[in-house]
PDB file of N, CA and C in Angstrom:
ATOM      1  N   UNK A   1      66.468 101.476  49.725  1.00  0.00           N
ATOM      2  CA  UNK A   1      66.873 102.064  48.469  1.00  0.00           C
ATOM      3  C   UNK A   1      66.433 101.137  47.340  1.00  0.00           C
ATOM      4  N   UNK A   2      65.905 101.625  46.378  1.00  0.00           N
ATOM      5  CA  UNK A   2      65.334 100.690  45.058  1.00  0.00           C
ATOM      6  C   UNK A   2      66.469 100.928  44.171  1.00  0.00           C
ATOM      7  N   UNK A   3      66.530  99.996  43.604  1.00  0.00           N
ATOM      8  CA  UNK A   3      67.542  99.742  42.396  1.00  0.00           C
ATOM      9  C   UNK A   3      67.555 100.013  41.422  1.00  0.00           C
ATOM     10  N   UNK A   4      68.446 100.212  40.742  1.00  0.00           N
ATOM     11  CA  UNK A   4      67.969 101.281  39.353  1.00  0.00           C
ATOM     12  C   UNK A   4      67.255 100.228  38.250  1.00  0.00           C
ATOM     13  N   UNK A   5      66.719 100.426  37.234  1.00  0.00           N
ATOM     14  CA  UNK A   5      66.099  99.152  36.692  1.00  0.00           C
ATOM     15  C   UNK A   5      67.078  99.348  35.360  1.00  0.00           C
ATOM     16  N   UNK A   6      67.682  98.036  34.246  1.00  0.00           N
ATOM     17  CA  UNK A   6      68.316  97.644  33.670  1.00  0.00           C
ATOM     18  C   UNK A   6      67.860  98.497  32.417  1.00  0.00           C
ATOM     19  N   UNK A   7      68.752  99.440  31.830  1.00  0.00           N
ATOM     20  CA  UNK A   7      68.253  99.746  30.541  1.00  0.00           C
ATOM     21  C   UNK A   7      68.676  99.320  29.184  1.00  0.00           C
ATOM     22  N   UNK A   8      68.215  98.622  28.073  1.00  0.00           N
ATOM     23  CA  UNK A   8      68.526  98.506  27.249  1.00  0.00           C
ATOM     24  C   UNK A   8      68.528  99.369  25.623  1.00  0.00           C
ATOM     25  N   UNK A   9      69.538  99.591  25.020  1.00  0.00           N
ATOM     26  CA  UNK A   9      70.213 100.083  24.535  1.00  0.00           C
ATOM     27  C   UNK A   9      68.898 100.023  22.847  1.00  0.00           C
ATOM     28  N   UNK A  10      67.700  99.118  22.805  1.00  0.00           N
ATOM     29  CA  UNK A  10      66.788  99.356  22.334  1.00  0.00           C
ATOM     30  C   UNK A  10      65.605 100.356  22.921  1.00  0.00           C
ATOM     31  N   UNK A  11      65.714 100.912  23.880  1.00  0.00           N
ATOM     32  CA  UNK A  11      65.001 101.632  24.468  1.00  0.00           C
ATOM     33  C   UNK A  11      65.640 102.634  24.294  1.00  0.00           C
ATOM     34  N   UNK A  12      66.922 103.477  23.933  1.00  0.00           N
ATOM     35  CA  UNK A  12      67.275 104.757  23.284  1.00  0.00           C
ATOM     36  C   UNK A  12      66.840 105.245  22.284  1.00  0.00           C
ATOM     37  N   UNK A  13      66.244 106.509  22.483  1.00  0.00           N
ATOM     38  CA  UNK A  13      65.653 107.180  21.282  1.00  0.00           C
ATOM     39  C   UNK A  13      66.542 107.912  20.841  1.00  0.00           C
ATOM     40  N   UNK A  14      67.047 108.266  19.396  1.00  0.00           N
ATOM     41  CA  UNK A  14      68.111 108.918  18.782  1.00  0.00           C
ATOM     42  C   UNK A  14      66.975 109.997  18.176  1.00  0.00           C
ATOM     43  N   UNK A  15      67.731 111.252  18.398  1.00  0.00           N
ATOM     44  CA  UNK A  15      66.664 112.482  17.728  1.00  0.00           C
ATOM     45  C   UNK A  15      67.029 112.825  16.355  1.00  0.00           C
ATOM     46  N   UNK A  16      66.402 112.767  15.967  1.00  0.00           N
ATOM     47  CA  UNK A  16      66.998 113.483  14.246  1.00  0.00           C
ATOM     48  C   UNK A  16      66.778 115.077  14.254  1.00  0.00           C
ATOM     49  N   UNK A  17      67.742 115.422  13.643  1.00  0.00           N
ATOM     50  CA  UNK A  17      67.539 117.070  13.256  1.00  0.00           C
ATOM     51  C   UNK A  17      66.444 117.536  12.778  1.00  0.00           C
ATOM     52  N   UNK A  18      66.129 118.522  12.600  1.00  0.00           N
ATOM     53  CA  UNK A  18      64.873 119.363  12.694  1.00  0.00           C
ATOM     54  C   UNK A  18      65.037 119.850  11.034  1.00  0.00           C
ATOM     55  N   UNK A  19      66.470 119.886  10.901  1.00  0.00           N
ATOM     56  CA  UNK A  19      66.429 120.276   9.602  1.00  0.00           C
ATOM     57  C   UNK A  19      68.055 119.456   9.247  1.00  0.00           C
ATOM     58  N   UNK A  20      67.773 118.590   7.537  1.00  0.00           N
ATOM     59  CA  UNK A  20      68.524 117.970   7.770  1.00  0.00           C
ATOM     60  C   UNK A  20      70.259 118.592   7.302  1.00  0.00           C
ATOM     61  N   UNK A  21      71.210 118.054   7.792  1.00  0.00           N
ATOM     62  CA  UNK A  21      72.400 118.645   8.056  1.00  0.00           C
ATOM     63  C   UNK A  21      72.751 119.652   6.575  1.00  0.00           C
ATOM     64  N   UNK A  22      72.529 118.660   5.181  1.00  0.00           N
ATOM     65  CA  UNK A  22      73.051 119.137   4.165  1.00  0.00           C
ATOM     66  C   UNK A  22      72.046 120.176   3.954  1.00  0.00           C
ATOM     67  N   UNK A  23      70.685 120.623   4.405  1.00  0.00           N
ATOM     68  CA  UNK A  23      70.094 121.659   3.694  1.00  0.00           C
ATOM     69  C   UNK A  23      70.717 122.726   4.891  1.00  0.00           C
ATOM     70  N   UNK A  24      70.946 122.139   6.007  1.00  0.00           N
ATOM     71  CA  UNK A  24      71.349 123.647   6.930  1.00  0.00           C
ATOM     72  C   UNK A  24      73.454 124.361   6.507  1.00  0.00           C
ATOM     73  N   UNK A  25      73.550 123.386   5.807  1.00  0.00           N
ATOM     74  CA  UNK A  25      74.979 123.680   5.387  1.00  0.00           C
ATOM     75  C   UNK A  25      74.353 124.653   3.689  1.00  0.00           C
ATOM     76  N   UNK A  26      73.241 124.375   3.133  1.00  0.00           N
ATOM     77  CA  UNK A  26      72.916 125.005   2.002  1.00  0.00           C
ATOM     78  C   UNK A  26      72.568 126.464   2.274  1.00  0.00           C
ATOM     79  N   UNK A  27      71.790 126.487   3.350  1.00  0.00           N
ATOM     80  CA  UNK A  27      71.243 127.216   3.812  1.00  0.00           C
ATOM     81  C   UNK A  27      72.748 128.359   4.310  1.00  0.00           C
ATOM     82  N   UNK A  28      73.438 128.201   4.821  1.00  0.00           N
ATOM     83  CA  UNK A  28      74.532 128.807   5.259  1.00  0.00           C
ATOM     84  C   UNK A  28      75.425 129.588   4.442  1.00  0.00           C
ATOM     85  N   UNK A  29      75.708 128.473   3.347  1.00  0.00           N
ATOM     86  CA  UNK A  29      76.278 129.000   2.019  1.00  0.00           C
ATOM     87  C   UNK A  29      75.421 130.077   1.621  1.00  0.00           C
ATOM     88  N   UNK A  30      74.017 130.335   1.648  1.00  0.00           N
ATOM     89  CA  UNK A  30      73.416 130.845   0.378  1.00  0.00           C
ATOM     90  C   UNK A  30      73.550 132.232   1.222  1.00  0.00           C
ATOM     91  N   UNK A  31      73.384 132.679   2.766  1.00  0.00           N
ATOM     92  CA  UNK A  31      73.085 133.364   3.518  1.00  0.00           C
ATOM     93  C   UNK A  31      74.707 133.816   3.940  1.00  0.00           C
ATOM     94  N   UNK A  32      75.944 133.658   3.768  1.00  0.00           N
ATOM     95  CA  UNK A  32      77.486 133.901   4.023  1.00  0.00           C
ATOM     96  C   UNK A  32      77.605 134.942   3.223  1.00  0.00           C
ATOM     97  N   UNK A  33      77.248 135.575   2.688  1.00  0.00           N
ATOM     98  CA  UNK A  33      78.115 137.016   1.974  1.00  0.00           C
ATOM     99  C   UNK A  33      78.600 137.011   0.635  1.00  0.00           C
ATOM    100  N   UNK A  34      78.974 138.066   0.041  1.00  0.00           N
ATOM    101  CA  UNK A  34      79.684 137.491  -1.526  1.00  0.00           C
ATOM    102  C   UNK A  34      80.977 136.906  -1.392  1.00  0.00           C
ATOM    103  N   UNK A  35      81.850 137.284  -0.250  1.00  0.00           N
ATOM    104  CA  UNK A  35      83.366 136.988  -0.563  1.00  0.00           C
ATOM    105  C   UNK A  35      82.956 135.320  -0.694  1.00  0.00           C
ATOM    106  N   UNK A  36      83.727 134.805  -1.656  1.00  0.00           N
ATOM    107  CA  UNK A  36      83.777 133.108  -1.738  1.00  0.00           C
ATOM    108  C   UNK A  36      84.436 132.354  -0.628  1.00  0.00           C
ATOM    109  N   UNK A  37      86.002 133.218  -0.125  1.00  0.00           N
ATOM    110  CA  UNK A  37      86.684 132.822   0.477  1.00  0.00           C
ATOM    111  C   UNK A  37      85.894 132.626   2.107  1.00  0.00           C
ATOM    112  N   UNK A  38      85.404 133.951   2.453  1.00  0.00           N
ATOM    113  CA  UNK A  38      84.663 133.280   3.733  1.00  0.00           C
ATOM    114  C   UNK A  38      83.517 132.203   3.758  1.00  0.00           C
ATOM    115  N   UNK A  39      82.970 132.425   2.374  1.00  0.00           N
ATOM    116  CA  UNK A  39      82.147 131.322   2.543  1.00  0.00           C
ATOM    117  C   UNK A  39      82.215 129.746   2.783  1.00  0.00           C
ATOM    118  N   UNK A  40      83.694 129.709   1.723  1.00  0.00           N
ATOM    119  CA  UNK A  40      84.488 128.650   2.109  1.00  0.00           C
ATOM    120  C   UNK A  40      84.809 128.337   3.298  1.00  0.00           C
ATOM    121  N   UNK A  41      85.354 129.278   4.143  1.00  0.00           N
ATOM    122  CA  UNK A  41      85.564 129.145   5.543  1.00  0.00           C
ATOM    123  C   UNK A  41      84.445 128.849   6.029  1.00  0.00           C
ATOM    124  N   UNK A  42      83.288 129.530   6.198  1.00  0.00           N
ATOM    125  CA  UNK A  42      82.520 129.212   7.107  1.00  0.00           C
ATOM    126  C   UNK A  42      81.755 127.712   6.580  1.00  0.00           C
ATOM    127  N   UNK A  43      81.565 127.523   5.668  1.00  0.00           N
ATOM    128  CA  UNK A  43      81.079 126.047   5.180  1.00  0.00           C
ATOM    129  C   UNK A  43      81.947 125.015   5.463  1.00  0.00           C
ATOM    130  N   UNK A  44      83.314 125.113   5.797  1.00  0.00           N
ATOM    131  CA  UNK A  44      84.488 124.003   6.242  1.00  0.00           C
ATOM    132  C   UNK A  44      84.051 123.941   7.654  1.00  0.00           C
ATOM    133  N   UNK A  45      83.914 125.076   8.320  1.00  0.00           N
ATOM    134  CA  UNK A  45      83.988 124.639   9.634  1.00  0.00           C
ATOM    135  C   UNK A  45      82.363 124.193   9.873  1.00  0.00           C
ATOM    136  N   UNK A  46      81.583 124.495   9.682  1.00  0.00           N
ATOM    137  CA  UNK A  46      80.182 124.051   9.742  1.00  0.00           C
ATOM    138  C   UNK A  46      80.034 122.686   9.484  1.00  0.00           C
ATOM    139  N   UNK A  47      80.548 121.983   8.178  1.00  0.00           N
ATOM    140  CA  UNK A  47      80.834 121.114   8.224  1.00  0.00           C
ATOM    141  C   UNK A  47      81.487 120.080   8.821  1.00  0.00           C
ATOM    142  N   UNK A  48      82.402 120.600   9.359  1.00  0.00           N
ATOM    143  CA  UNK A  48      83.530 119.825  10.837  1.00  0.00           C
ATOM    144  C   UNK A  48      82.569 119.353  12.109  1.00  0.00           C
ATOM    145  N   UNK A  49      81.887 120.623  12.130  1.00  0.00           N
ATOM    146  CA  UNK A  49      81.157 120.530  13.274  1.00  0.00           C
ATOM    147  C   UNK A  49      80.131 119.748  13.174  1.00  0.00           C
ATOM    148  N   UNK A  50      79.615 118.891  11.846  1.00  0.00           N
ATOM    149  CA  UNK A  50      78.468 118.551  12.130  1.00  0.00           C
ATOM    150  C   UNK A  50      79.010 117.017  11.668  1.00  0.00           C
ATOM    151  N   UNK A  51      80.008 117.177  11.499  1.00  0.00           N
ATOM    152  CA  UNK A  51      80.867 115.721  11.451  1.00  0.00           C
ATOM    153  C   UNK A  51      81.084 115.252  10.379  1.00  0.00           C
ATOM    154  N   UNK A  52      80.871 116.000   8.827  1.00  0.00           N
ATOM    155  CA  UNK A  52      81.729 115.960   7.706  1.00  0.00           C
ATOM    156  C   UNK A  52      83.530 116.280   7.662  1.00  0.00           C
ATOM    157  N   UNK A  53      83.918 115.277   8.070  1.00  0.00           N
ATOM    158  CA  UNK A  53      85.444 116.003   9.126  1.00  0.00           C
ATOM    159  C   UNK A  53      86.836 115.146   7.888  1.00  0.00           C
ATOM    160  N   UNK A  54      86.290 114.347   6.529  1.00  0.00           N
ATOM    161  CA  UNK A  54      87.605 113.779   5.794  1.00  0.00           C
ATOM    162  C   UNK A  54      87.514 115.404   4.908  1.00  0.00           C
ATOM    163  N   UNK A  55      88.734 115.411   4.081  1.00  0.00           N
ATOM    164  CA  UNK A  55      89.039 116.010   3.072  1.00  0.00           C
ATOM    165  C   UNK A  55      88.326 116.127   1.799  1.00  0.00           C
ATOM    166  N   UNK A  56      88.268 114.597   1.476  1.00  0.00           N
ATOM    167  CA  UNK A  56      87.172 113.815   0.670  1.00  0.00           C
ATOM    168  C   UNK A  56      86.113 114.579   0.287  1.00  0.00           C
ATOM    169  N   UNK A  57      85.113 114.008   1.537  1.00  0.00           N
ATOM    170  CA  UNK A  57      83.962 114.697   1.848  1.00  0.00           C
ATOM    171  C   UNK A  57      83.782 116.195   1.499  1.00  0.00           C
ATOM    172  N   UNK A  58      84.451 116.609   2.386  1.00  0.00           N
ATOM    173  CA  UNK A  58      83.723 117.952   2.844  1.00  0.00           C
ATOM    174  C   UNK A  58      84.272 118.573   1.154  1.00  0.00           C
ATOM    175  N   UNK A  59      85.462 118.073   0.359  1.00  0.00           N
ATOM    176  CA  UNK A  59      84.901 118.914  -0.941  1.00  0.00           C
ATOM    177  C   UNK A  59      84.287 118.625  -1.627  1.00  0.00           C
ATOM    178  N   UNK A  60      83.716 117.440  -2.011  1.00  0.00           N
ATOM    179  CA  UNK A  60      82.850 116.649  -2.502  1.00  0.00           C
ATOM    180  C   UNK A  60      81.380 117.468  -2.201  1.00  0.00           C
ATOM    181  N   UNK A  61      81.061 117.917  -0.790  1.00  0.00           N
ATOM    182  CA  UNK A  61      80.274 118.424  -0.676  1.00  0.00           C
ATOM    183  C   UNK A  61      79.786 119.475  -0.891  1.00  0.00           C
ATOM    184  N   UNK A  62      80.994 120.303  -0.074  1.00  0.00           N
ATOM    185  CA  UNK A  62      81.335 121.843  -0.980  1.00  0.00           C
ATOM    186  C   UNK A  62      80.683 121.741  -2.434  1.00  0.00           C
ATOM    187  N   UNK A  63      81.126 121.078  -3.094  1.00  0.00           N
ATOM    188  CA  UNK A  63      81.045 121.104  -4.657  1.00  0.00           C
ATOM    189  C   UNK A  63      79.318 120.835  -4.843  1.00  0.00           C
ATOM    190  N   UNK A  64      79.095 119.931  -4.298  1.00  0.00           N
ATOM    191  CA  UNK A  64      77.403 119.432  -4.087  1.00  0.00           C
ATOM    192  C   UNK A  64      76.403 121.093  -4.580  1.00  0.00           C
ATOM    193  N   UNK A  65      77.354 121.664  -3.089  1.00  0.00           N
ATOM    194  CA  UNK A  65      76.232 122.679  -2.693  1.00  0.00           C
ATOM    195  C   UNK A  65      76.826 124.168  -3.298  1.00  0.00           C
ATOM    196  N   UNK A  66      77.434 124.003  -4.062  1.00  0.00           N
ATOM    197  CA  UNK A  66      77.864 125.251  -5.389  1.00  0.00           C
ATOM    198  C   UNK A  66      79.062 126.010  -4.840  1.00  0.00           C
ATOM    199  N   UNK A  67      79.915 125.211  -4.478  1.00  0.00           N
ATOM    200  CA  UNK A  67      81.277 125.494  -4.077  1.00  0.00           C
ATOM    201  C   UNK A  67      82.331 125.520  -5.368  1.00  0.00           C
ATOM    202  N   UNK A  68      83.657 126.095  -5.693  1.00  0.00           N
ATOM    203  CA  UNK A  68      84.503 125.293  -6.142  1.00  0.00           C
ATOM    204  C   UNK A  68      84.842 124.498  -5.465  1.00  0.00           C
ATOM    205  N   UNK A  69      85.041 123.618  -6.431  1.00  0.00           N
ATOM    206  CA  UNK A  69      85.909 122.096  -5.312  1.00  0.00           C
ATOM    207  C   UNK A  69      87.011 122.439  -5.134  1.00  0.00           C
ATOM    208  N   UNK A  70      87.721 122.791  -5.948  1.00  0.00           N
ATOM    209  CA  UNK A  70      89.405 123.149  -6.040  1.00  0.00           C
ATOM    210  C   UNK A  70      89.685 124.125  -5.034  1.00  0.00           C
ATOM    211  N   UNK A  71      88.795 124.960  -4.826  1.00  0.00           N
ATOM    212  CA  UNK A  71      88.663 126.597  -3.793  1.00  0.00           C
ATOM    213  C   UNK A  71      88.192 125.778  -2.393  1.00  0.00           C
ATOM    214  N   UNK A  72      87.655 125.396  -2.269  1.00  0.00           N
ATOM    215  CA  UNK A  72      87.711 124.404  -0.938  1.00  0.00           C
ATOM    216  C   UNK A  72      88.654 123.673  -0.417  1.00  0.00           C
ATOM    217  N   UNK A  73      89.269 122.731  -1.402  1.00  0.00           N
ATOM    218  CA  UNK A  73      90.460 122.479  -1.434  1.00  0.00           C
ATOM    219  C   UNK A  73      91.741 122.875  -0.920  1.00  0.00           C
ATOM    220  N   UNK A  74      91.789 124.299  -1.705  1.00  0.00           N
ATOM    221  CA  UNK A  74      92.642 125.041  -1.364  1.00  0.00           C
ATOM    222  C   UNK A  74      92.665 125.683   0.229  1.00  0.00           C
ATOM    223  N   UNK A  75      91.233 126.071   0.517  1.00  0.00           N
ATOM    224  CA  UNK A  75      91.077 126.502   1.730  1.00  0.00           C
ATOM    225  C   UNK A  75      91.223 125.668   2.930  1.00  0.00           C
ATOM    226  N   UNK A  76      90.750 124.551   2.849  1.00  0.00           N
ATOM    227  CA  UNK A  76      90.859 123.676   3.619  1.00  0.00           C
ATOM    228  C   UNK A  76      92.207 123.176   4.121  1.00  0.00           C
ATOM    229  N   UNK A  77      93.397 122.876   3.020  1.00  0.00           N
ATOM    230  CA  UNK A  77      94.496 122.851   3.362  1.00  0.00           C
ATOM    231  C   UNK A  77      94.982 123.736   3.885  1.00  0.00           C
ATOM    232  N   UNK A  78      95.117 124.779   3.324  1.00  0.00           N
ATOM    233  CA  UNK A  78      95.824 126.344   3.643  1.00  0.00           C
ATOM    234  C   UNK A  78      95.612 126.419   5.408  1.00  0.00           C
ATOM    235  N   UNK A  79      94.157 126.501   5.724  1.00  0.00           N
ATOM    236  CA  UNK A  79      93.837 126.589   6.885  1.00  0.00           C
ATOM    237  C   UNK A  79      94.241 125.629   7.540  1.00  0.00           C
ATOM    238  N   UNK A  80      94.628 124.685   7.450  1.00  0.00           N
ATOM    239  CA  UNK A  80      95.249 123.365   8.543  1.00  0.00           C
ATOM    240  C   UNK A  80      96.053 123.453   8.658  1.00  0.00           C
ATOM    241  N   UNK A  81      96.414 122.960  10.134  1.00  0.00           N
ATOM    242  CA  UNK A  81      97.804 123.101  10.717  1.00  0.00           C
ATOM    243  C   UNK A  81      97.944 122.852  12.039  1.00  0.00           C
ATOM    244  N   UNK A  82      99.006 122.738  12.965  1.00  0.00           N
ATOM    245  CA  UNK A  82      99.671 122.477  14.550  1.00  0.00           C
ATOM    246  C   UNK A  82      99.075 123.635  15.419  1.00  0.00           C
ATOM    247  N   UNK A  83      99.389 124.828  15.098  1.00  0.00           N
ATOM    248  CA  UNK A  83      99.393 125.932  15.642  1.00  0.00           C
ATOM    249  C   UNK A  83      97.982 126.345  15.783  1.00  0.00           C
ATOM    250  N   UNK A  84      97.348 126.533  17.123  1.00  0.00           N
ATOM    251  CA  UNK A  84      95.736 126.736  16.992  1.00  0.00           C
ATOM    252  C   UNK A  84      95.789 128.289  16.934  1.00  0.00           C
ATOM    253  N   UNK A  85      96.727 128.918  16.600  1.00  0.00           N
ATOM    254  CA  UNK A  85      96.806 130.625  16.699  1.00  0.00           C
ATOM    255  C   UNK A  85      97.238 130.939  15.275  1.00  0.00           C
ATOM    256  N   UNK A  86      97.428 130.159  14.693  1.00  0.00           N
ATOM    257  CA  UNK A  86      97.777 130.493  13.495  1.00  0.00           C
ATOM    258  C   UNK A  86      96.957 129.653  12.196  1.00  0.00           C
ATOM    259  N   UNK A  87      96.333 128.615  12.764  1.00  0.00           N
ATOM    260  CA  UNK A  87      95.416 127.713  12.057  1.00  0.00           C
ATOM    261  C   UNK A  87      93.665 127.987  12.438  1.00  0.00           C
ATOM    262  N   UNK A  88      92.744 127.393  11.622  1.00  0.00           N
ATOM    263  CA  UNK A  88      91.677 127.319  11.854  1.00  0.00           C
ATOM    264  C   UNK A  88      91.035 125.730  12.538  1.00  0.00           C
ATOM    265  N   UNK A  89      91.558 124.853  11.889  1.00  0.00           N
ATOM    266  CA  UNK A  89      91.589 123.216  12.082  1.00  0.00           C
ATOM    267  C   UNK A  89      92.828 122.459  12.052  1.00  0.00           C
ATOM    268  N   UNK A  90      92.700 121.124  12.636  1.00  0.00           N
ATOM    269  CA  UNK A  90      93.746 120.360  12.245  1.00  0.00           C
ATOM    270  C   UNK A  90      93.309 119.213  11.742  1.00  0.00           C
ATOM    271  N   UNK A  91      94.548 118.194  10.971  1.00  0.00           N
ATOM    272  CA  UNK A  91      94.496 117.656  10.496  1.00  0.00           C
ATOM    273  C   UNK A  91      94.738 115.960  11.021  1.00  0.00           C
ATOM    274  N   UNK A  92      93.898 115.216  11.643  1.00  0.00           N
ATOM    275  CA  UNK A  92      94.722 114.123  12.252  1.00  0.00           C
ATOM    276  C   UNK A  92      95.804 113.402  11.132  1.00  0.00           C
ATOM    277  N   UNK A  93      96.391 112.207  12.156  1.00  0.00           N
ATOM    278  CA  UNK A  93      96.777 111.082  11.285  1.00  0.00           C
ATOM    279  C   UNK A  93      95.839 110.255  10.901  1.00  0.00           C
ATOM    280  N   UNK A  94      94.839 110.159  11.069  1.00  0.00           N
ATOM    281  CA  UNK A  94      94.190 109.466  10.664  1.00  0.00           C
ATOM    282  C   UNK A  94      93.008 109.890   9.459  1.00  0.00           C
ATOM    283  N   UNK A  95      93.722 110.979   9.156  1.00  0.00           N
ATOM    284  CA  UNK A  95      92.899 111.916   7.794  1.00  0.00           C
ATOM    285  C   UNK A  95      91.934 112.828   8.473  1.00  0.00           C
ATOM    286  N   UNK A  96      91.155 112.649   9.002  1.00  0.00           N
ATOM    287  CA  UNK A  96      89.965 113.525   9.903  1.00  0.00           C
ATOM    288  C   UNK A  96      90.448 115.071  10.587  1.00  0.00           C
ATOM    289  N   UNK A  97      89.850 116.140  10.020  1.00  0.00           N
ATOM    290  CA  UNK A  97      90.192 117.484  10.219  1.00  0.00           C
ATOM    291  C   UNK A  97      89.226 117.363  11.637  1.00  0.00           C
ATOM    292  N   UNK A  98      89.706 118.395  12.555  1.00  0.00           N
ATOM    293  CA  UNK A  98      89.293 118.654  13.686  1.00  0.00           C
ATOM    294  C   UNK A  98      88.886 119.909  14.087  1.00  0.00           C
ATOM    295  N   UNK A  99      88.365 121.035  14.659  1.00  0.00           N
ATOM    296  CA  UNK A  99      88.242 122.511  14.927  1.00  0.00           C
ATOM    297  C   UNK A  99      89.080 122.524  15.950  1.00  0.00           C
ATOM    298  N   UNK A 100      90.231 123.586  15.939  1.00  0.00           N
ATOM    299  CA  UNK A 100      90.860 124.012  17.320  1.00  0.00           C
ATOM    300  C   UNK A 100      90.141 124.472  18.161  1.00  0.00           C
ATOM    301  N   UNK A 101      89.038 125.344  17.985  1.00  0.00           N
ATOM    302  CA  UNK A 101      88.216 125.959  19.743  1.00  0.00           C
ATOM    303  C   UNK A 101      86.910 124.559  19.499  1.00  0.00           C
TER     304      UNK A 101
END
């Protein structure tokens, strides 16, 4: 049996996206529909998922990419919570929103 040979952690290649995160979150917004409110939704969780996950952030960003900030805000809280049947995300202790599924 041959031995596995030693790999070092400079020999990992990290891939970069194909397209980068904030134009595919632009891209999402512009392509979501008129209601604001889903757009909001769907730009919170898109964002979660791609690991914009403080409060901070993700309205900061929202706002970037022609959000209200305050309407993000609002959504973002509203939607957080314990209950994954009654919530969209949660909220750690440690500030960082999470997706329930």
């Amino acid at each position: 049996m041959t031995p596995h040979k030693s790999i070092s952690a400079a020999s990992i290649v990290i891939r970069r996206p194909t397209v980068a995160p904030r134009e595919g979150l632009r891209r999402l917004i512009e392509n979501c529909g008129s209601s604001k409110h889903d757009c909001a939704i769907v730009f919170i969780t898109a964002a979660i998922e791609s690991g914009v996950n403080t409060g901070p952030a993700i309205i900061a960003l929202g706002g970037e990419l022609g959000l209200n900030r305050k309407h993000v805000a609002i959504i973002l809280h509203g939607e957080a919570g314990e209950n994954a049947e009654l919530h969209r995300w949660r909220r750690g202790n440690d500030g960082t929103y999470a997706l329930w599924s």
